[in-house]
Protein backbone atom coordinates (compact mmCIF):
# COMPACT_ATOMS: atom_id res chain seq x y z
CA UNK A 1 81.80 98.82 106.76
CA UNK A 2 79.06 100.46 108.29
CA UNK A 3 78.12 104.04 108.39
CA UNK A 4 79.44 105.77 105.16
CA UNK A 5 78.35 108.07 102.52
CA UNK A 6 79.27 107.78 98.98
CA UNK A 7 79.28 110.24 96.29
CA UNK A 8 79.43 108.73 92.70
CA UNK A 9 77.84 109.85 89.33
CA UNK A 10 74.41 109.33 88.58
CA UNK A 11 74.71 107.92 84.86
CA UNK A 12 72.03 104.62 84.77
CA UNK A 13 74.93 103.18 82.78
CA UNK A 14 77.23 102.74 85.75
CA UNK A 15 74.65 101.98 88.50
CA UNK A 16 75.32 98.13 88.34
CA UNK A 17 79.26 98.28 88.48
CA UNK A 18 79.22 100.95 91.21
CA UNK A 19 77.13 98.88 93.28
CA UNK A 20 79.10 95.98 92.31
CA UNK A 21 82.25 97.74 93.45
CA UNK A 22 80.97 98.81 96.78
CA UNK A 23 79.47 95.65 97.38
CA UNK A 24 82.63 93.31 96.26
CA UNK A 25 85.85 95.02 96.63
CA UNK A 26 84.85 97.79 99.47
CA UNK A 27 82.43 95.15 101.22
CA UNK A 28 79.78 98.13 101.88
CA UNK A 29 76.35 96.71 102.47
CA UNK A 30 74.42 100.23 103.55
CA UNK A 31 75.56 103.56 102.77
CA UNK A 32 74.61 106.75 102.48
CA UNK A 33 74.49 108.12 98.75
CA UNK A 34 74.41 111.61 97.01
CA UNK A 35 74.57 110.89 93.19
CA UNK A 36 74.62 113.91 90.96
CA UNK A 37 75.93 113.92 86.90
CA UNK A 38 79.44 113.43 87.38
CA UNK A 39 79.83 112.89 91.03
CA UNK A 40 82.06 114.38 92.86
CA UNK A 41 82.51 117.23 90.73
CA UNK A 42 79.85 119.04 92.75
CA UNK A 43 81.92 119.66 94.92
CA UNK A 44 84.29 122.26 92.98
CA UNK A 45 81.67 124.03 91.25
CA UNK A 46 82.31 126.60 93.44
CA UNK A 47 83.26 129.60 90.72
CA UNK A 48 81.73 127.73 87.54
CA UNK A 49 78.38 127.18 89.29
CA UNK A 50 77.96 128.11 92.86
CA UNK A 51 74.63 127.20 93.63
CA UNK A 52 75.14 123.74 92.73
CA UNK A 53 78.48 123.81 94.86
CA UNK A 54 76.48 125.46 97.61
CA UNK A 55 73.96 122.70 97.43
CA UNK A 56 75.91 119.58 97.17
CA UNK A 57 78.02 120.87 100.64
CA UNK A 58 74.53 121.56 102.13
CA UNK A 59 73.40 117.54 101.49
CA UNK A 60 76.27 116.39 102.31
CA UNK A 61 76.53 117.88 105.84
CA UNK A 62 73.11 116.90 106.76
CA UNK A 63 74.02 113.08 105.64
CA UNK A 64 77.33 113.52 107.59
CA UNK A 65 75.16 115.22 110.81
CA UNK A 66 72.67 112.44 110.46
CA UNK A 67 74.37 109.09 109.45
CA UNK A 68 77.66 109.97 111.05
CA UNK A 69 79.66 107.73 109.00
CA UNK A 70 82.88 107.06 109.46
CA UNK A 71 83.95 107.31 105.51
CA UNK A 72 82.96 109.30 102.38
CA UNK A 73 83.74 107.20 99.49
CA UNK A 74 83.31 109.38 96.49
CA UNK A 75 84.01 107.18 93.06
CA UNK A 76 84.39 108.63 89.29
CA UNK A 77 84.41 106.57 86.17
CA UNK A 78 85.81 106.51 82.81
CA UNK A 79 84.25 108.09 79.71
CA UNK A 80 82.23 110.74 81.86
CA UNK A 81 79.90 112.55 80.06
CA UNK A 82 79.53 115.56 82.34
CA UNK A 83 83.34 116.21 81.80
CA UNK A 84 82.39 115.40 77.64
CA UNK A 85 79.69 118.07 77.58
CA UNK A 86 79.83 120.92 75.76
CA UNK A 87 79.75 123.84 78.47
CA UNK A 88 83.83 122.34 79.46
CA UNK A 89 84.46 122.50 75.33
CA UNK A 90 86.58 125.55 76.02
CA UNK A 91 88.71 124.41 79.11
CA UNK A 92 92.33 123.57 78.33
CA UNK A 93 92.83 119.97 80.00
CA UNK A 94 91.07 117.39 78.77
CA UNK A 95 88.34 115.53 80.16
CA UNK A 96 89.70 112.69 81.86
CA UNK A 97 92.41 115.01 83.48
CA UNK A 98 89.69 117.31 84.65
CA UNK A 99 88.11 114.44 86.21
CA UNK A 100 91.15 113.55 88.45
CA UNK A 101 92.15 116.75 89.42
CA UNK A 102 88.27 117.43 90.47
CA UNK A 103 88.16 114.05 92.27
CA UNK A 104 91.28 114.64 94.06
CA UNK A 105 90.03 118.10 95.08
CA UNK A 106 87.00 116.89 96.57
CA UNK A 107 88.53 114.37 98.15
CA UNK A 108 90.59 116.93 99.86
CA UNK A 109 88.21 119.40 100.50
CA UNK A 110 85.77 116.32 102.32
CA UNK A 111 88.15 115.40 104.42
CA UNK A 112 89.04 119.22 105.57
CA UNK A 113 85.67 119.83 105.99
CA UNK A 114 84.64 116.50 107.45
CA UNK A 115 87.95 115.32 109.75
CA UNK A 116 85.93 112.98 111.61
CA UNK A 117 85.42 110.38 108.52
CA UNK A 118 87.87 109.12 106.39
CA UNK A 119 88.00 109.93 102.85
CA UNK A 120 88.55 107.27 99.58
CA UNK A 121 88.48 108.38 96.02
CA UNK A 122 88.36 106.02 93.29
């Protein structure tokens, strides 16, 4: 599909299967692409750490003004070591729940902020 942006984690470790996945099972040939640790968690960083919150929108609306794609794609991955670090030690859920609940939120949050492109979380 041409014309999306996708949002995944940055980890070298995963590079190869996430390209693999958007490649084989989403059939994406060019995309857009903000990778940050953990991905879409970015984008709810709002109250932990807004700058980075405040940034990641900021990139993402100049790839959505520029590429106009038609689709965010934003993709999360087992075993996540920005959800494992030791700043989150004190949060109540653990990791892998975190990591849902943030990728859900994002996903939400895209597609209220960006109503012109579909969103898919993974």
């Amino acid at each position: 599909m041409p014309g999306s942006l996708v949002v995944h984690c940055s980890s070298s470790v995963f590079q190869s299967a996430f390209q693999e996945f958007l490649r084989d099972e989403l059939k994406l040939r060019d995309y857009a692409l903000l990778a940050t640790p953990g991905g879409a968690q970015c984008f709810t960083l709002a109250e932990y750490l807004p700058k980075f919150s405040w940034a990641a929108w900021r990139w993402t609306k100049f790839l959505v003004d520029v590429d106009l794609p038609c689709e965010v794609v934003l993709l999360g991955h087992e075993n996540c070591r920005w959800y494992r670090d030791l700043r989150f030690a004190g949060l109540q859920a653990p990791p892998d729940l975190r990591q849902l609940a943030d990728l859900r939120m994002a996903a939400a949050a895209c597609a209220q902020r960006f109503p012109e492109c579909k969103v898919s979380a993974y």
